[in-house]
C-alpha atoms as a PDB file:
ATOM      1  CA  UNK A   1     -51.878  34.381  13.527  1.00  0.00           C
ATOM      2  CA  UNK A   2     -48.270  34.028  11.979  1.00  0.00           C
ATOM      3  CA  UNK A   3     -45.080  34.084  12.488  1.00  0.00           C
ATOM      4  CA  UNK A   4     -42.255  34.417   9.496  1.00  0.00           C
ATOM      5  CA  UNK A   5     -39.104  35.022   8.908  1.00  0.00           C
ATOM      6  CA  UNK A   6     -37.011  36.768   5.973  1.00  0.00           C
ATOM      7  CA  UNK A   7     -34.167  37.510   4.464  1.00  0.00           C
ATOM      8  CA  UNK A   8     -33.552  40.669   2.357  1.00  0.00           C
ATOM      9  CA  UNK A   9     -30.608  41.303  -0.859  1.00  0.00           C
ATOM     10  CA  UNK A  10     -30.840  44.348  -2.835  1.00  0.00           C
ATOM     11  CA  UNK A  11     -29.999  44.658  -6.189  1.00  0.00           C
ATOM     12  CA  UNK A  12     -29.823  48.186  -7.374  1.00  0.00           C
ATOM     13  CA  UNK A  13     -31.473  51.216  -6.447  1.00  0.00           C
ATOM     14  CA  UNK A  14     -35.182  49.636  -6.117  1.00  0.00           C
ATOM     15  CA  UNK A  15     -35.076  46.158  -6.785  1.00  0.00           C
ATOM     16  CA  UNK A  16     -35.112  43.675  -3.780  1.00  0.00           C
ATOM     17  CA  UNK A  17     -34.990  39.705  -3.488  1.00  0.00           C
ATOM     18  CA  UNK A  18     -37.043  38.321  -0.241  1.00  0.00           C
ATOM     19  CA  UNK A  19     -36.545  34.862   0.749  1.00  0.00           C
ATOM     20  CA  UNK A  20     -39.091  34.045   3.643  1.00  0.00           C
ATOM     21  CA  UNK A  21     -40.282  30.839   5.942  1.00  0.00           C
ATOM     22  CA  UNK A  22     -43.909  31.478   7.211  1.00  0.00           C
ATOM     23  CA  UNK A  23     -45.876  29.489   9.379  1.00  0.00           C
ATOM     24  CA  UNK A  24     -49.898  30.177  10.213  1.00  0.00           C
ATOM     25  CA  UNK A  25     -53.344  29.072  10.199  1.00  0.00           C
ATOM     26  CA  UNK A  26     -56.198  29.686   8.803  1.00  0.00           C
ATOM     27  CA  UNK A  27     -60.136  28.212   9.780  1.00  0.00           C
ATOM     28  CA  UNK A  28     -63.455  28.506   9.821  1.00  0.00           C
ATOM     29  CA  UNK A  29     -66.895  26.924  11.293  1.00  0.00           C
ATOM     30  CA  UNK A  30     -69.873  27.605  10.297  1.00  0.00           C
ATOM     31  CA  UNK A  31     -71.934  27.074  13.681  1.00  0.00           C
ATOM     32  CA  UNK A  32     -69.706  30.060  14.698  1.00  0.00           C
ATOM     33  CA  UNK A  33     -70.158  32.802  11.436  1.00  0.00           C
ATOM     34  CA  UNK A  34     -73.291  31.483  10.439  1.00  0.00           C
ATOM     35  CA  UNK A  35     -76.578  33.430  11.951  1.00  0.00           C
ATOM     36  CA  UNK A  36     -79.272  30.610  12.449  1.00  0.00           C
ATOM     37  CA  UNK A  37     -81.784  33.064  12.432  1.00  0.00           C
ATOM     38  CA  UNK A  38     -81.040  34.134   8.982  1.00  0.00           C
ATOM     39  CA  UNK A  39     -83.243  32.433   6.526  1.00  0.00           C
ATOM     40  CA  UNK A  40     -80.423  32.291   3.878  1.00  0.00           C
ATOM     41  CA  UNK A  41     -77.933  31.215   6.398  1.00  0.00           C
ATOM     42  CA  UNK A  42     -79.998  28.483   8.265  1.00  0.00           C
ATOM     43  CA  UNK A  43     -80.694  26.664   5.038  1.00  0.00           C
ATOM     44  CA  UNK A  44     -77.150  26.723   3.813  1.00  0.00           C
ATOM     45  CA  UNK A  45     -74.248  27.538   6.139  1.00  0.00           C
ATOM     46  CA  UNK A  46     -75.866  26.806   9.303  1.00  0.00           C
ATOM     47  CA  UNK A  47     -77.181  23.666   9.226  1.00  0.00           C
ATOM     48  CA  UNK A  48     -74.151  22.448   6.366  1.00  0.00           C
ATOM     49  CA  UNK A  49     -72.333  23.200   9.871  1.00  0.00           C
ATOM     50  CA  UNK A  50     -68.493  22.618   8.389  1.00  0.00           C
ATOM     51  CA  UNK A  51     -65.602  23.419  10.024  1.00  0.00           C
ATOM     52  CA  UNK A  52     -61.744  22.525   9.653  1.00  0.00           C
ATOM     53  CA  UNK A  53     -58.525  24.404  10.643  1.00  0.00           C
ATOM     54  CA  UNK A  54     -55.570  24.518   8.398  1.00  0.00           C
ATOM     55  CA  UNK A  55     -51.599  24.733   9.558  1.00  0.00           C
ATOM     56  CA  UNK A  56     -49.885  26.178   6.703  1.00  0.00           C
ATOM     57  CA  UNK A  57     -45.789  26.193   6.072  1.00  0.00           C
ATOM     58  CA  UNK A  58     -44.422  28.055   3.477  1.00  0.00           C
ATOM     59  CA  UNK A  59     -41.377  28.683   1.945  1.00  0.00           C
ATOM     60  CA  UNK A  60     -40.842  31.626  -0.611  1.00  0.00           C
ATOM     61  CA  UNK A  61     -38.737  33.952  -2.909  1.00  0.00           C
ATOM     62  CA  UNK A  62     -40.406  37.056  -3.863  1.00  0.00           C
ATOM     63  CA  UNK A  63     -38.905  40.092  -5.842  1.00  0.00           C
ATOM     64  CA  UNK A  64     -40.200  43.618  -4.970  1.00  0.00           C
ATOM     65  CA  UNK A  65     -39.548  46.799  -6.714  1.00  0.00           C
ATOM     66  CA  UNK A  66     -39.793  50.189  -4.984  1.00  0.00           C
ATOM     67  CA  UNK A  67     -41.328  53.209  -6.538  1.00  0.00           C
ATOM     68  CA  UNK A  68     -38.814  55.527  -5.211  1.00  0.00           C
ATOM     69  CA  UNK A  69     -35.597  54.794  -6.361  1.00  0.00           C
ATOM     70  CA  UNK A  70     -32.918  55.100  -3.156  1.00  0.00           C
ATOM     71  CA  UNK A  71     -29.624  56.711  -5.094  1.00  0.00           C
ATOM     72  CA  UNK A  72     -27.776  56.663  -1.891  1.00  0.00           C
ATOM     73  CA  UNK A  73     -26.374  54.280   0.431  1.00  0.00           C
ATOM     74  CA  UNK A  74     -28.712  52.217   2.375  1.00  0.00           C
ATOM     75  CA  UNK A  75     -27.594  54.126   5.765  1.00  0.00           C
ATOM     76  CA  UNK A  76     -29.206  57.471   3.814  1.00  0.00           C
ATOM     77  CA  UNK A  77     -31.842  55.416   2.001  1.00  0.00           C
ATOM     78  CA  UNK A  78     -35.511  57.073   0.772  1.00  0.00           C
ATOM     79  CA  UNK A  79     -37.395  57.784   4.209  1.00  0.00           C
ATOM     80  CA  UNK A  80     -40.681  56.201   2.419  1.00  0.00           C
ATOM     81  CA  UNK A  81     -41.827  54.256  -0.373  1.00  0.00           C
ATOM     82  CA  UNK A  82     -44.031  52.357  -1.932  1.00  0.00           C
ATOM     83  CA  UNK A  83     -43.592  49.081  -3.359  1.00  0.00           C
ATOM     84  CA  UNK A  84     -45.038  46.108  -5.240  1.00  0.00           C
ATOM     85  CA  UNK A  85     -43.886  42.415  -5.127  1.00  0.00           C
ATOM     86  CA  UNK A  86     -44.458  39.302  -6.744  1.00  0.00           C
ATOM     87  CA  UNK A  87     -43.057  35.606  -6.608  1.00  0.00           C
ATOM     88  CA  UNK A  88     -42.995  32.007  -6.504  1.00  0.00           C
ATOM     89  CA  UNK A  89     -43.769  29.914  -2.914  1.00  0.00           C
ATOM     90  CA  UNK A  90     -44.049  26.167  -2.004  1.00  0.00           C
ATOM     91  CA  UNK A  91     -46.683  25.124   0.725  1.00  0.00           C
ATOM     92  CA  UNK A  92     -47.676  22.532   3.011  1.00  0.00           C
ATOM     93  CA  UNK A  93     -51.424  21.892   4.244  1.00  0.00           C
ATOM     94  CA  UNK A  94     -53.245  19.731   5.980  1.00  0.00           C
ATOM     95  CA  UNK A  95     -56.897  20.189   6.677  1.00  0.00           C
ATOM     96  CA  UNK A  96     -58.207  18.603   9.957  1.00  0.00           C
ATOM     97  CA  UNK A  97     -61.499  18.979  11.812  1.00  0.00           C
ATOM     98  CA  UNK A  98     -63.271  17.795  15.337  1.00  0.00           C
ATOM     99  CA  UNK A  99     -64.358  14.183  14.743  1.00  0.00           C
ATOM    100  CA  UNK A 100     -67.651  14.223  15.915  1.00  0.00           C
ATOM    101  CA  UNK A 101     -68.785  10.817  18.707  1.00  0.00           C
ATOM    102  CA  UNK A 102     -70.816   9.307  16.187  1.00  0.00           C
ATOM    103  CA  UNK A 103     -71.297   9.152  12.640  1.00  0.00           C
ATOM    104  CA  UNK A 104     -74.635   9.971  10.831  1.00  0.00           C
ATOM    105  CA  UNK A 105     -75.927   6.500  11.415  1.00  0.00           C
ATOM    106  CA  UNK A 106     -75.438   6.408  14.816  1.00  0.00           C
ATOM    107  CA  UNK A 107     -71.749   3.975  14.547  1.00  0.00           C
ATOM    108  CA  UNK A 108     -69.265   5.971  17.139  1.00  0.00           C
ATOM    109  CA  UNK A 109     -66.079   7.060  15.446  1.00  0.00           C
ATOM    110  CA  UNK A 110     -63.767   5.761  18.543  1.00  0.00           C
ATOM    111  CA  UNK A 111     -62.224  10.079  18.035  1.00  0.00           C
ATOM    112  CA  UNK A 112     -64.572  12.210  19.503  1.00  0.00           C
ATOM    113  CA  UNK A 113     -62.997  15.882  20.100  1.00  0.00           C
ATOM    114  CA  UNK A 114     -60.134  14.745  17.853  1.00  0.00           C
ATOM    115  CA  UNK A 115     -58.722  16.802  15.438  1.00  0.00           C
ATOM    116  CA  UNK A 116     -58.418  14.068  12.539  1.00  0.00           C
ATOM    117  CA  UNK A 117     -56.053  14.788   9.080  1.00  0.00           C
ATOM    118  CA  UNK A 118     -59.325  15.063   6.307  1.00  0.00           C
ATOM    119  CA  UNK A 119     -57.063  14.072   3.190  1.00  0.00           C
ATOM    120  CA  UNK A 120     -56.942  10.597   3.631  1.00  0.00           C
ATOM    121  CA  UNK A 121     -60.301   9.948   4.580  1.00  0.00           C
ATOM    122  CA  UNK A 122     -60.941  11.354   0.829  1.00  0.00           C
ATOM    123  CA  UNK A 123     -64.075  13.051   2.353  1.00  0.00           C
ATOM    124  CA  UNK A 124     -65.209  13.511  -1.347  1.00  0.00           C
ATOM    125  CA  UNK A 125     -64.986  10.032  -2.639  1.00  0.00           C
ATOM    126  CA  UNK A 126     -61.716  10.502  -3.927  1.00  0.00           C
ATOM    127  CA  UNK A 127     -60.804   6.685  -2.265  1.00  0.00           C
ATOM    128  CA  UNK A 128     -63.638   5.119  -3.250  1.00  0.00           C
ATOM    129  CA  UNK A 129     -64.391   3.152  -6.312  1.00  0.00           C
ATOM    130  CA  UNK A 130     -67.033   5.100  -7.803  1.00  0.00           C
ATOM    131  CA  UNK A 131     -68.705   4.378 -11.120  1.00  0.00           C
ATOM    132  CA  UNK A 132     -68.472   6.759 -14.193  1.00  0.00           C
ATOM    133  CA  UNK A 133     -72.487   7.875 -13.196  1.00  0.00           C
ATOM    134  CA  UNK A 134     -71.429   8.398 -10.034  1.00  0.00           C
ATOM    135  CA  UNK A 135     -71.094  12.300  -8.331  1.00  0.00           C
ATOM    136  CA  UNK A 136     -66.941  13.210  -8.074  1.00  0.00           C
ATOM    137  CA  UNK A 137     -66.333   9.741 -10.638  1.00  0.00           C
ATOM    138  CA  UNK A 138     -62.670  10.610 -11.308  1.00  0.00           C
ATOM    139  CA  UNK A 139     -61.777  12.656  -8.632  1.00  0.00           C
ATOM    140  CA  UNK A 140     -57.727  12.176  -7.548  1.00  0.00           C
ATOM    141  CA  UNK A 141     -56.792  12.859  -3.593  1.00  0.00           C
ATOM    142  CA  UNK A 142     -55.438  16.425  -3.517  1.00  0.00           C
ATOM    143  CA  UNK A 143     -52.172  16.995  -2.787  1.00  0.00           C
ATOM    144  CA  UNK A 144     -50.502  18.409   0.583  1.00  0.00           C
ATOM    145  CA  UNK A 145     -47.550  19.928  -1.016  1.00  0.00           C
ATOM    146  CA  UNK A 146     -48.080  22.686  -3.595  1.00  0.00           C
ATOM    147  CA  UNK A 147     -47.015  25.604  -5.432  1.00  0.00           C
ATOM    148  CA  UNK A 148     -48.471  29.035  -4.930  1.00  0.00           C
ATOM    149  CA  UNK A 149     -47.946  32.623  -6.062  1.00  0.00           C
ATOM    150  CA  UNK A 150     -47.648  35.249  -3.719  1.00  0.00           C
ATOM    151  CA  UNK A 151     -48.583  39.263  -4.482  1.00  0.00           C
ATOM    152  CA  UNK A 152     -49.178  42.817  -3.341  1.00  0.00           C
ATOM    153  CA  UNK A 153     -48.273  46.214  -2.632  1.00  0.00           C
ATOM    154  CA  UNK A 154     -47.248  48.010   0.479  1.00  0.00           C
ATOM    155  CA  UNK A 155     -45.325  50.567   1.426  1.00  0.00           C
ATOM    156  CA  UNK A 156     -42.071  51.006   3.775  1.00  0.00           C
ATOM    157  CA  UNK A 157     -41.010  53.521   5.842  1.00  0.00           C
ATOM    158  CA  UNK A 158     -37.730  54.575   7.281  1.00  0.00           C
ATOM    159  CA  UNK A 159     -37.625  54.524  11.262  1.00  0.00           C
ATOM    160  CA  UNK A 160     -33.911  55.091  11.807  1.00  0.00           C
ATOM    161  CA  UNK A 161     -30.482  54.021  10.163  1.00  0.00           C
ATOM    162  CA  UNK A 162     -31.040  50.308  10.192  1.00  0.00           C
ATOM    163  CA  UNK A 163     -34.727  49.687  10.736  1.00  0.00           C
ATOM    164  CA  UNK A 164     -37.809  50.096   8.360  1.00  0.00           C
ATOM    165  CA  UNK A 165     -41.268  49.222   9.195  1.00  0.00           C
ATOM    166  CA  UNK A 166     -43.443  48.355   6.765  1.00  0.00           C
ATOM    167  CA  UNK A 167     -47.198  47.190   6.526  1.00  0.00           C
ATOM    168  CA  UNK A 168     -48.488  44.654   3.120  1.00  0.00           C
ATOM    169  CA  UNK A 169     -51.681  43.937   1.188  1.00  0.00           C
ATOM    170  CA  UNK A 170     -51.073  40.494  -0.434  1.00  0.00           C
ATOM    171  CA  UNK A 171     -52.876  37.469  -1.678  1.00  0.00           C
ATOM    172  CA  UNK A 172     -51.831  33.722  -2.627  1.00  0.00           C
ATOM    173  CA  UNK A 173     -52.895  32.121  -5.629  1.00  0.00           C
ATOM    174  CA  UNK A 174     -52.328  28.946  -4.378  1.00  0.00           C
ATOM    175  CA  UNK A 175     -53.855  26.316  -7.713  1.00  0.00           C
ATOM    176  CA  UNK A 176     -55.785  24.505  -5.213  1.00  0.00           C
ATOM    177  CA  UNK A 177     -59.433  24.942  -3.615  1.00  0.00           C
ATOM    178  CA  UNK A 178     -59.139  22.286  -0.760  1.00  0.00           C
ATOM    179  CA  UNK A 179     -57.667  24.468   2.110  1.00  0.00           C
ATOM    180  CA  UNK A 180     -60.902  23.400   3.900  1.00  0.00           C
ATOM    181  CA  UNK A 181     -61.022  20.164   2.663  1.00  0.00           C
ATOM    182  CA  UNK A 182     -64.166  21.255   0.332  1.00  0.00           C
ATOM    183  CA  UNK A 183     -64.226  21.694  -3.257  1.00  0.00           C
ATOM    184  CA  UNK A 184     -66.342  18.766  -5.298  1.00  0.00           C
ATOM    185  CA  UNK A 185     -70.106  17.456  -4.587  1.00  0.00           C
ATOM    186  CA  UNK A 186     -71.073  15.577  -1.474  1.00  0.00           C
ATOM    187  CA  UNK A 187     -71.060  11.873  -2.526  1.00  0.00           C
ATOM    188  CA  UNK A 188     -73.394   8.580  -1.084  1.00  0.00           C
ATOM    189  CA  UNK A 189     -72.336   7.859   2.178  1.00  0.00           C
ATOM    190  CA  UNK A 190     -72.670   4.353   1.015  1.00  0.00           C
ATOM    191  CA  UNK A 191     -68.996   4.713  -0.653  1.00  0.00           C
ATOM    192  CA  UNK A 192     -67.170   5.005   2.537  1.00  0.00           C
ATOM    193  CA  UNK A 193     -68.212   1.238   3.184  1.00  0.00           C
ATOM    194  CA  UNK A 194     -67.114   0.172   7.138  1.00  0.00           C
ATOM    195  CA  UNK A 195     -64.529   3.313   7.485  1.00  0.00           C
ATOM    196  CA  UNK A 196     -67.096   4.767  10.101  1.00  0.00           C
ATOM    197  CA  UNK A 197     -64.804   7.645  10.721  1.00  0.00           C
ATOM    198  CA  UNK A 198     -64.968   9.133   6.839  1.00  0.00           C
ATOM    199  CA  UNK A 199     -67.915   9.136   6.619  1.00  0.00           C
ATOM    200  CA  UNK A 200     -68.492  10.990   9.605  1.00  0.00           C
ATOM    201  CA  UNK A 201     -66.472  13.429   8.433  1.00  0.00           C
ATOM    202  CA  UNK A 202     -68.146  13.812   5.139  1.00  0.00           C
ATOM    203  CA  UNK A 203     -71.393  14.264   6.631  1.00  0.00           C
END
């Protein structure tokens, strides 16, 4: 779920400017979607057995243009149209998952049932001094903050003199494929060192 809020300035007969707030979530665990008795799904998904959730803020400015032009005033505007809409947004994320009691070699983590922030326990290596051989060498901690564009269609309809209802098909492009946390290679669990909870959350 989500919740949002907007504000709405025409300009002209069937351009707007949307300025919204939105707040939601997105996640996913594999011991939930993942059917164990699947062959392709037990080897992969199922026993890889990731999960996370993701609180999302976002702030954006969006421009949509109507297909049917509204000549009037807004009182006696189109009772329909279509629409498409593009813009710029600004985002917040921050990945978490369940820290599990103990880690794969049997150290406990001190958070079990906690839901722990993933991006600074650089799950993929990304704080660990890895050499240039090494899997995810190089790799930078990912950013919390970052730009996205938002786009779609939908269409609005006319329910009396001040109130439309409308319903949207959109998508983010958001430059960034760590919403889960999970992008790169797994790494040595070795490069975590004494940080028992990282690498309990890497594994």
């Amino acid at each position: 779920p989500a919740i949002g809020v907007s504000f709405v300035h025409r300009f002209g007969p069937r351009y707007q400017l949307v300025g919204s707030f939105m707040y939601g979530g997105i996640r996913g665990s594999d011991n939930d979607s993942a059917d164990p008795d699947d062959l392709d799904n037990a080897v992969f998904r199922y026993n890889r057995n990731l999960s996370f959730r993701n609180r999302i803020k976002e702030l954006s400015a969006v421009g949509q243009v109507d297909l049917f032009e509204n000549q009037s005033t807004y009182i006696s505007r189109v009772k329909w149209t279509p629409y498409i809409y593009a813009g710029l947004a600004v985002f917040h994320h921050n990945p978490q998952a369940q820290a599990p009691e103990f880690d794969a070699g049997g150290n406990p983590t001190g958070k079990k049932g906690e839901w722990v922030d993933l991006q600074p326990l650089g799950t993929e290596g990304q704080n660990a001094d890895l050499d240039p051989g090494d899997v995810n060498h190089g790799l930078k901690p990912y950013k919390r903050i970052k730009f996205a564009i938002p786009f779609g269609l939908g269409v609005r309809f006319r329910v009396n003199e001040v109130i439309d209802i409308s319903g949207e098909f959109g998508f983010r492009y958001t430059f960034t494929d760590y919403l889960d946390d999970v992008s790169g290679n797994y790494v040595d669990l070795d490069v975590f060192g004494n940080d028992v909870l990282a690498r309990a959350m890497s594994y």
